[in-house]
C-alpha atoms as a PDB file:
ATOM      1  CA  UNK A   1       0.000   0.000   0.000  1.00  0.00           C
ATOM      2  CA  UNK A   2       1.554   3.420  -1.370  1.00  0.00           C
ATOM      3  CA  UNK A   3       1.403   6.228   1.516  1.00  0.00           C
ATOM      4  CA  UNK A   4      -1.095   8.292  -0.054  1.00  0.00           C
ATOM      5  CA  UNK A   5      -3.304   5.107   0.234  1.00  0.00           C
ATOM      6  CA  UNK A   6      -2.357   5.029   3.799  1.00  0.00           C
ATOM      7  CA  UNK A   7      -3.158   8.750   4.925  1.00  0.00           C
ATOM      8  CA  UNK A   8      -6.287   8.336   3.122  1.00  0.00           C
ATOM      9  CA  UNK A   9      -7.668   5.189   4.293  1.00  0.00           C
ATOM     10  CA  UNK A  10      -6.357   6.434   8.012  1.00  0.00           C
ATOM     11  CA  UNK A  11      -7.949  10.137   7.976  1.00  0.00           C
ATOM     12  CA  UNK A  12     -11.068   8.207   6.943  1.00  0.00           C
ATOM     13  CA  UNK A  13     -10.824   5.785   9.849  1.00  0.00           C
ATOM     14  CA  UNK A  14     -10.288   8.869  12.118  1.00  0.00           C
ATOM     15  CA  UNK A  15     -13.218  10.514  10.482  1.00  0.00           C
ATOM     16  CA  UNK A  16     -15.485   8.206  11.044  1.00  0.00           C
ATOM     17  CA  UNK A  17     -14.767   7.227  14.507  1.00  0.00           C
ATOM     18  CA  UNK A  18     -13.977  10.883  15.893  1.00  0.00           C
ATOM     19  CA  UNK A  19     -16.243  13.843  17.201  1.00  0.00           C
ATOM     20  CA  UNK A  20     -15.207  15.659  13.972  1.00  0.00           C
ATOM     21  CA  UNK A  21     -18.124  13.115  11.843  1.00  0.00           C
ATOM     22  CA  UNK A  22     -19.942  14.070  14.649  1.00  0.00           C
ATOM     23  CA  UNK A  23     -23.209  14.789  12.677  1.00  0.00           C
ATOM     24  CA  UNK A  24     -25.511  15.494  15.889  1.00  0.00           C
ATOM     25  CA  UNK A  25     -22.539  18.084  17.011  1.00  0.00           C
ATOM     26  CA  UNK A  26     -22.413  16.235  20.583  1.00  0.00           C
ATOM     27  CA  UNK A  27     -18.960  16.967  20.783  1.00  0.00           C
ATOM     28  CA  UNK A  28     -19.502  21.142  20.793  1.00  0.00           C
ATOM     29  CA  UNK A  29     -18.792  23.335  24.121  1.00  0.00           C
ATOM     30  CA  UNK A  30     -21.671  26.409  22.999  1.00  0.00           C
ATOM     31  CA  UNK A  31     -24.809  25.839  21.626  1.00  0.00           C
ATOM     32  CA  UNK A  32     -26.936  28.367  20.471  1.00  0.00           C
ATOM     33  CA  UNK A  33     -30.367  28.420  18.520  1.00  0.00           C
ATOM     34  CA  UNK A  34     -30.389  31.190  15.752  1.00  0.00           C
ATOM     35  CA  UNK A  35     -32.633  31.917  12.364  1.00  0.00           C
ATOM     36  CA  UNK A  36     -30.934  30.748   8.890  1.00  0.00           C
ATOM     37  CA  UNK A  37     -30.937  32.263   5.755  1.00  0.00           C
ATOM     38  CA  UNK A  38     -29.140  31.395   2.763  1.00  0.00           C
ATOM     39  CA  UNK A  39     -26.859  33.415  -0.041  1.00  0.00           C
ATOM     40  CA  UNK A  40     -24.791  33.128  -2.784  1.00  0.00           C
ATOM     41  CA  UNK A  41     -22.356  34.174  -4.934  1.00  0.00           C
ATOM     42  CA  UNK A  42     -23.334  37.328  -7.065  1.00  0.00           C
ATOM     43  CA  UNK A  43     -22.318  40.110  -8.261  1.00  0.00           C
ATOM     44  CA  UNK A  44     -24.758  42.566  -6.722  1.00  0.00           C
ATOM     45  CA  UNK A  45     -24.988  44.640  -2.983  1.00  0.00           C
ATOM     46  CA  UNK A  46     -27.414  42.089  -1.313  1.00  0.00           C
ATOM     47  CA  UNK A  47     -25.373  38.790  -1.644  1.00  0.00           C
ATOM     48  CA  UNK A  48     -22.238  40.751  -1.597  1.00  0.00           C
ATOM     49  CA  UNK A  49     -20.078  39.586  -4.295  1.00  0.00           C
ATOM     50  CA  UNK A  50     -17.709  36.316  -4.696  1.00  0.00           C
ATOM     51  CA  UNK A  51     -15.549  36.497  -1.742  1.00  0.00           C
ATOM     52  CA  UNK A  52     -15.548  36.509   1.874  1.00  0.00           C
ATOM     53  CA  UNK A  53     -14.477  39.359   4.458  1.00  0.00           C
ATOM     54  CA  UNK A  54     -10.639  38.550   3.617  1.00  0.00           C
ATOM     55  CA  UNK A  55     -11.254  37.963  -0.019  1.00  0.00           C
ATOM     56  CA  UNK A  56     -11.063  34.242  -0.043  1.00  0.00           C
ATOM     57  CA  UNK A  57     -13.460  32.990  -2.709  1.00  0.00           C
ATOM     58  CA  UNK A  58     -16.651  31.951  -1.485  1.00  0.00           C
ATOM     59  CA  UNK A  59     -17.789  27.977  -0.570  1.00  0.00           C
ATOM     60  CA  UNK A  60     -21.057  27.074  -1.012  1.00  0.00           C
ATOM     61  CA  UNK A  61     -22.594  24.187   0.551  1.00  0.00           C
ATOM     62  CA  UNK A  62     -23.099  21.968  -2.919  1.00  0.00           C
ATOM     63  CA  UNK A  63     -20.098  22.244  -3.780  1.00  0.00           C
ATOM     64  CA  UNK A  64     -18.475  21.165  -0.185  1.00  0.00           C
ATOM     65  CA  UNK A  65     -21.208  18.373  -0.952  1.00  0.00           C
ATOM     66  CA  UNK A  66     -20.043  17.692  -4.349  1.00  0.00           C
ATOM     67  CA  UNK A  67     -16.247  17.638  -2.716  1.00  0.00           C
ATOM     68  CA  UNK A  68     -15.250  20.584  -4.387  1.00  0.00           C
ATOM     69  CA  UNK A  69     -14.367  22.578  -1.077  1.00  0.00           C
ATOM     70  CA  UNK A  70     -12.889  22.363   1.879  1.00  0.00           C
ATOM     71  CA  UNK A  71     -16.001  23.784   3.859  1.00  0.00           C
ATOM     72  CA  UNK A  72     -19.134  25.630   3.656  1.00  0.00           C
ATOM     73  CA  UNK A  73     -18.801  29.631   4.058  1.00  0.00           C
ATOM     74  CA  UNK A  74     -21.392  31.129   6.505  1.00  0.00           C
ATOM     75  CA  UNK A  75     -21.975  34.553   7.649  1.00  0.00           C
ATOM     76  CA  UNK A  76     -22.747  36.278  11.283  1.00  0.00           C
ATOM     77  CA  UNK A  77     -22.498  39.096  13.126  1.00  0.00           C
ATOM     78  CA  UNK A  78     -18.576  39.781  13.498  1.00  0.00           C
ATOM     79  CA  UNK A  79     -19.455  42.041  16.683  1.00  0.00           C
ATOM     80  CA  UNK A  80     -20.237  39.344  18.262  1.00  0.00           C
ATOM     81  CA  UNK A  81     -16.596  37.735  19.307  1.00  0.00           C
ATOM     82  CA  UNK A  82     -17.246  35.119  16.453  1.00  0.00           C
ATOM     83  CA  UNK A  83     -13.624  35.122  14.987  1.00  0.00           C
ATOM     84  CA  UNK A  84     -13.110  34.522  11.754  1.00  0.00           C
ATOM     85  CA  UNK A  85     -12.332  30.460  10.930  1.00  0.00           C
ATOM     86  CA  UNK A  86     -14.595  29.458  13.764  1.00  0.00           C
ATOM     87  CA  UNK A  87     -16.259  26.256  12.787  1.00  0.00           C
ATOM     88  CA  UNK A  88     -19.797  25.515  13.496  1.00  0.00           C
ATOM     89  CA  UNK A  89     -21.750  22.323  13.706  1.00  0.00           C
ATOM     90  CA  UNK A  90     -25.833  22.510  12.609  1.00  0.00           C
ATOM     91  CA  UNK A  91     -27.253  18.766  13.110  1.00  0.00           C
ATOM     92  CA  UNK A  92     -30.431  19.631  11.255  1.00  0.00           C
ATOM     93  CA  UNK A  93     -28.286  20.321   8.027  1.00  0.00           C
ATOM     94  CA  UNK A  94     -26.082  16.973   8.963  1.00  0.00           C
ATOM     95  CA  UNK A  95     -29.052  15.056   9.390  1.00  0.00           C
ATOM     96  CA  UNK A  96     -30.433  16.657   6.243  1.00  0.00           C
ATOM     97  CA  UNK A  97     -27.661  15.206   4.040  1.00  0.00           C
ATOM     98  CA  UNK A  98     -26.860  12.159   5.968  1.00  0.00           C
ATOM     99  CA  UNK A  99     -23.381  13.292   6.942  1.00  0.00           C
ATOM    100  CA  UNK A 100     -21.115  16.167   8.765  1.00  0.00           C
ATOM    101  CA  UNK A 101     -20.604  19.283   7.337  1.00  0.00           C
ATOM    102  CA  UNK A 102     -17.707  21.631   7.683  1.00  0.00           C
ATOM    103  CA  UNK A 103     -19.492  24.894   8.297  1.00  0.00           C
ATOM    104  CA  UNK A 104     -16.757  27.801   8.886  1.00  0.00           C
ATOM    105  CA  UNK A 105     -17.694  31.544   9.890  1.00  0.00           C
ATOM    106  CA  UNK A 106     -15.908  33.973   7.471  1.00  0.00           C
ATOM    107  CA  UNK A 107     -18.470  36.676   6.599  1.00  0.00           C
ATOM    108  CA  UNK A 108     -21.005  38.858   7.606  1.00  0.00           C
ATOM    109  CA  UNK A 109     -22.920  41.994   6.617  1.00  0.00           C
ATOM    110  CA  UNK A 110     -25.427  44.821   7.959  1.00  0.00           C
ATOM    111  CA  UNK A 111     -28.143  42.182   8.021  1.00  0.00           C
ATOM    112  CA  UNK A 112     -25.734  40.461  11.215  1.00  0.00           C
ATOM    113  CA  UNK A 113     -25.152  43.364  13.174  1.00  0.00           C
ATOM    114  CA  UNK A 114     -26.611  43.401  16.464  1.00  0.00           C
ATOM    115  CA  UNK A 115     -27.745  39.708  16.147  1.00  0.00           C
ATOM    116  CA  UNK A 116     -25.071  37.419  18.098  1.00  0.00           C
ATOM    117  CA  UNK A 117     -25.567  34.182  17.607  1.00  0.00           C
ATOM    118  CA  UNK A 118     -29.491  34.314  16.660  1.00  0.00           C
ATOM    119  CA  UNK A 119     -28.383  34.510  13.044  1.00  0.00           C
ATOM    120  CA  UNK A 120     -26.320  32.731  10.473  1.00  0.00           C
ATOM    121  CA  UNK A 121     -26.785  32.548   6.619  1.00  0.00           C
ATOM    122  CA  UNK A 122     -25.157  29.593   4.395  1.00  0.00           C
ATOM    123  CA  UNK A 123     -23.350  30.141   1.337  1.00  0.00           C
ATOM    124  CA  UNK A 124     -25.231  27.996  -1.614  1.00  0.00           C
ATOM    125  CA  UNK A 125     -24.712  27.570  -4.915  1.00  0.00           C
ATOM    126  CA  UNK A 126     -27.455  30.383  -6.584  1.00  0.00           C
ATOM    127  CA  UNK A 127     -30.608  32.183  -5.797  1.00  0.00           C
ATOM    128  CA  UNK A 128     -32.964  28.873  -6.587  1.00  0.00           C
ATOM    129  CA  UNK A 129     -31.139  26.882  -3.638  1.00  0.00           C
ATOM    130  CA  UNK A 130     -31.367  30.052  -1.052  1.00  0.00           C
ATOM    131  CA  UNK A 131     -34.886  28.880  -0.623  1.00  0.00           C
ATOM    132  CA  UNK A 132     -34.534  25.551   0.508  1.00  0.00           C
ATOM    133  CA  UNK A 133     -36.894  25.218   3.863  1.00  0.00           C
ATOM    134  CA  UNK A 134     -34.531  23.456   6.016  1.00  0.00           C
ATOM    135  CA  UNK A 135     -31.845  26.385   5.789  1.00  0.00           C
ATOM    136  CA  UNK A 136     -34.440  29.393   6.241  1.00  0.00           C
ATOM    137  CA  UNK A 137     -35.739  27.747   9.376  1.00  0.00           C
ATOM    138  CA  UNK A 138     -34.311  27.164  12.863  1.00  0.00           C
ATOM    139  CA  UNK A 139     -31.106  25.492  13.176  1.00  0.00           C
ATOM    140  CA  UNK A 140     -29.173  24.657  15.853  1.00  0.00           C
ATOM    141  CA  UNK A 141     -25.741  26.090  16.204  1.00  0.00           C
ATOM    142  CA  UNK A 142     -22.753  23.750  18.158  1.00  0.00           C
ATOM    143  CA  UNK A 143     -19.503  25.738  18.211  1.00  0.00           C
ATOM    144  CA  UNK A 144     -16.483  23.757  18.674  1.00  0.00           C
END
């Protein structure tokens, strides 16, 4: 078995068996309950552009589930002490898609300030999927 075989096979193994495939988030210190909303890559004011707060391109959840990125870019209220790179849990989206997500804060907006933790909104592929029910409802947040 060549290395890369290895690391792959044993990252899965440690996937699967570790809190980080933890798709009910059990492992997280904070929970918090908060509002979702969804948005998406554009070029206009609302969904504000391709990139993140540090110009990293955006991730949107299909393509995390497609295995084209690393995570899934979400947006909250950066006043609240959320730093930038925090990752979030949200078992209702796990449970949604029969697996963990890698959701990672590194946006906001206007729409954020104020709110804390009662709001987050996803990063999806286009307008059509920002109006799927299970993201615009309540979801539960586990920080870890």
């Amino acid at each position: 078995m060549n290395a890369f075989c290895f690391l792959f096979l044993f990252g899965q193994l440690a996937l699967s068996s570790g809190a980080i495939n933890d798709i009910e988030c059990t492992h997280s210190h904070h929970r918090h309950h908060a509002r979702g909303t969804a948005y998406y890559p554009a070029d206009d004011p609302i969904e504000g552009g391709f990139v993140d707060m540090r110009d990293h391109p955006l991730m949107t959840l299909q393509d995390y589930l497609e295995g084209r990125a690393a995570h899934v870019s979400v947006a909250m209220d950066n006043h609240a002490g959320i730093p930038y790179g925090t990752h979030v849990c949200i078992p209702e989206l796990n449970r949604k898609y029969h697996r963990f997500i890698d959701f990672v804060v590194v946006d906001t907006g206007s729409a954020f300030y104020g709110k804390g933790y009662s709001r987050i909104d996803i990063c999806v592929r286009n307008r059509q999927l920002s109006f799927d029910d299970t993201i615009n409802g309540p979801l539960t947040l586990a920080f870890h």
